[in-house]
Protein backbone atom coordinates (compact mmCIF):
# COMPACT_ATOMS: atom_id res chain seq x y z
CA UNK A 1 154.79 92.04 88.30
CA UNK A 2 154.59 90.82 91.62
CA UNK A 3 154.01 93.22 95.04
CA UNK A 4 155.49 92.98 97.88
CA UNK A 5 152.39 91.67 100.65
CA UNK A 6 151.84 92.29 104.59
CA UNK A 7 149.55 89.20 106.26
CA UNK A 8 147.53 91.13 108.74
CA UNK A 9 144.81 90.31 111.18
CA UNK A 10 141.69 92.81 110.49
CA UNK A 11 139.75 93.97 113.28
CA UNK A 12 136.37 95.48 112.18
CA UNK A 13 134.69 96.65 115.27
CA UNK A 14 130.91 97.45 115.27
CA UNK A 15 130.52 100.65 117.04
CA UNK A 16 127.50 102.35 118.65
CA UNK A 17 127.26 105.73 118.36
CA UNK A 18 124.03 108.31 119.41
CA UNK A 19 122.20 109.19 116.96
CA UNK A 20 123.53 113.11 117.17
CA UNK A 21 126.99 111.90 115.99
CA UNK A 22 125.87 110.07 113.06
CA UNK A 23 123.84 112.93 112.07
CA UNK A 24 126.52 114.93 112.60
CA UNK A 25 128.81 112.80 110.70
CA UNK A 26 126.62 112.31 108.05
CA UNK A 27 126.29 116.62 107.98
CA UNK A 28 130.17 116.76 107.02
CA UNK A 29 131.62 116.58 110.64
CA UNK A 30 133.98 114.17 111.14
CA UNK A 31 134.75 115.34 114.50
CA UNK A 32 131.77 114.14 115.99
CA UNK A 33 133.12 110.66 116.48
CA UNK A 34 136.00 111.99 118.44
CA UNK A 35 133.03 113.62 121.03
CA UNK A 36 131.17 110.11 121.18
CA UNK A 37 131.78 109.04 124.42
CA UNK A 38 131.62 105.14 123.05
CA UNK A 39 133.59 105.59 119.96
CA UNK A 40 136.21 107.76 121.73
CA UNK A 41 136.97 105.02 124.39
CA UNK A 42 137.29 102.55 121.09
CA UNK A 43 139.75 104.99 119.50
CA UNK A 44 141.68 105.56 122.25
CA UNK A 45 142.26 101.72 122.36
CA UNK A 46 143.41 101.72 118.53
CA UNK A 47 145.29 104.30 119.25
CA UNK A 48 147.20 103.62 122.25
CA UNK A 49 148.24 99.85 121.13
CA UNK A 50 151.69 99.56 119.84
CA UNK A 51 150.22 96.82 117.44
CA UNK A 52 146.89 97.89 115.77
CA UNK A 53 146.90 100.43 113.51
CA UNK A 54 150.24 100.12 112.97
CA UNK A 55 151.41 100.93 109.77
CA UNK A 56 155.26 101.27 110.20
CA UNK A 57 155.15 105.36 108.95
CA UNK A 58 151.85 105.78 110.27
CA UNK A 59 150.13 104.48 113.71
CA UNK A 60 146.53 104.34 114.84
CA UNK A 61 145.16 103.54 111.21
CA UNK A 62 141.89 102.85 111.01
CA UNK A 63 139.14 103.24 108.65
CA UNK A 64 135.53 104.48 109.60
CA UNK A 65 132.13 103.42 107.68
CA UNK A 66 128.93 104.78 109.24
CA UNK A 67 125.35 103.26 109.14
CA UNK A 68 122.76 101.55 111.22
CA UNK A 69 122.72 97.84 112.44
CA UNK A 70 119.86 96.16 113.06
CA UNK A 71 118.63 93.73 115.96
CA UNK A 72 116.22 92.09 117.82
CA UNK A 73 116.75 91.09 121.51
CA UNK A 74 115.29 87.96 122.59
CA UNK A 75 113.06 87.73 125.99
CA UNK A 76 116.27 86.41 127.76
CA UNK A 77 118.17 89.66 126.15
CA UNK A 78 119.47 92.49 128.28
CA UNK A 79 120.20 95.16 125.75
CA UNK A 80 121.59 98.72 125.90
CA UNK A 81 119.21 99.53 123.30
CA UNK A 82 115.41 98.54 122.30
CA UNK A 83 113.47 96.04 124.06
CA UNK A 84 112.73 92.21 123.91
CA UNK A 85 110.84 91.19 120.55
CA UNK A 86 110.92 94.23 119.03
CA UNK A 87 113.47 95.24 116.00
CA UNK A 88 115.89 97.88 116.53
CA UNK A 89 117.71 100.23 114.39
CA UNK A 90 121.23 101.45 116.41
CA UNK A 91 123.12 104.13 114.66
CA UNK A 92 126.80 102.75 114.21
CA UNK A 93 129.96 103.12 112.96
CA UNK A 94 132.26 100.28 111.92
CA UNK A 95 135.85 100.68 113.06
CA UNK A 96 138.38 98.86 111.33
CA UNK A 97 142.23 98.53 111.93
CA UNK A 98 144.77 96.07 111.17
CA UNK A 99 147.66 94.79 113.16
CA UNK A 100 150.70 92.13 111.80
CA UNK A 101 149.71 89.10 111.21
CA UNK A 102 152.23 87.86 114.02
CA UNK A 103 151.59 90.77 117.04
CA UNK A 104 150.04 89.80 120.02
CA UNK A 105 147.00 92.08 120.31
CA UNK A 106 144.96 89.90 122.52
CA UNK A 107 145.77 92.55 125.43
CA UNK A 108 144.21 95.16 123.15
CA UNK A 109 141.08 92.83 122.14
CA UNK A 110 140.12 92.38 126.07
CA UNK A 111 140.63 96.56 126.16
CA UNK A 112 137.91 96.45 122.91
CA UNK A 113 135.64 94.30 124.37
CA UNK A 114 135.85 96.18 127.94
CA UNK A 115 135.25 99.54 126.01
CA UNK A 116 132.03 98.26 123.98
CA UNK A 117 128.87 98.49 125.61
CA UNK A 118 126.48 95.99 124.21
CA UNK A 119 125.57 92.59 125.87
CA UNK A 120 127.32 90.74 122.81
CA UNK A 121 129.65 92.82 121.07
CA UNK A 122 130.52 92.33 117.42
CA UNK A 123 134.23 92.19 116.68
CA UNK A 124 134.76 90.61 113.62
CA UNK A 125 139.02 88.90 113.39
CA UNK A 126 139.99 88.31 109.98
CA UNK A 127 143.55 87.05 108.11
CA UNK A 128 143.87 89.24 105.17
CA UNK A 129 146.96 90.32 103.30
CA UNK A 130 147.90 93.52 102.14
CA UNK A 131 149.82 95.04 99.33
CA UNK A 132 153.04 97.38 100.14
CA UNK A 133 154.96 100.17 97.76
């Protein structure tokens, strides 16, 4: 049996967070992200382009993994977090949505990379395909 398929680009965005919202995230409150005021400007991208997210019967998909990412700037390095030479842990989430393979989202990419604060954002694009009812 063969299902029907959607090609998609994935966009998996690697969002900082303060370390109150992941522990309250990681407590059972979802909520939290919506009161981050990094991960809110993120959402509010996702969820105000037509294209990402879009999942014909739903809009402003996107699925959210929480962690901690870590780094360590170089002496040329201006970070938002830590300090040159020295490992850093960064509380994160990591925000992905998906938009059609064929939408033009590169209006909503320059919003993402506007919205994220660090000197060299992580915003992973990826072709994937996925399977429909």
């Amino acid at each position: 049996m063969t299902h029907n398929r959607r090609r998609v680009t994935v966009v998996r965005i690697h969002c900082p967070v303060s370390p109150e919202t992941l522990e309250a995230m990681l407590a059972g409150d979802a909520t939290a992200l919506e009161r981050d005021r990094t991960a809110a400007a993120i959402l509010a991208v996702i969820r105000s382009d037509k294209a990402l997210g879009d999942f014909g019967l739903y809009h402003g998909v996107v699925e959210i993994g929480i962690g901690w990412e870590s780094f360590t700037p170089s002496p040329d390095a201006a970070p938002a977090l830590g300090s040159a030479g020295a490992a850093t842990l960064s509380s994160t989430v990591i925000l992905t949505t998906y938009a059609a393979a064929e939408a033009d989202i590169e209006g909503a990419l320059a919003a993402l990379m506007a919205a994220h604060p660090w000197e060299v954002p992580v915003i992973e694009l990826a072709q994937a395909e996925l399977l429909l009812r």
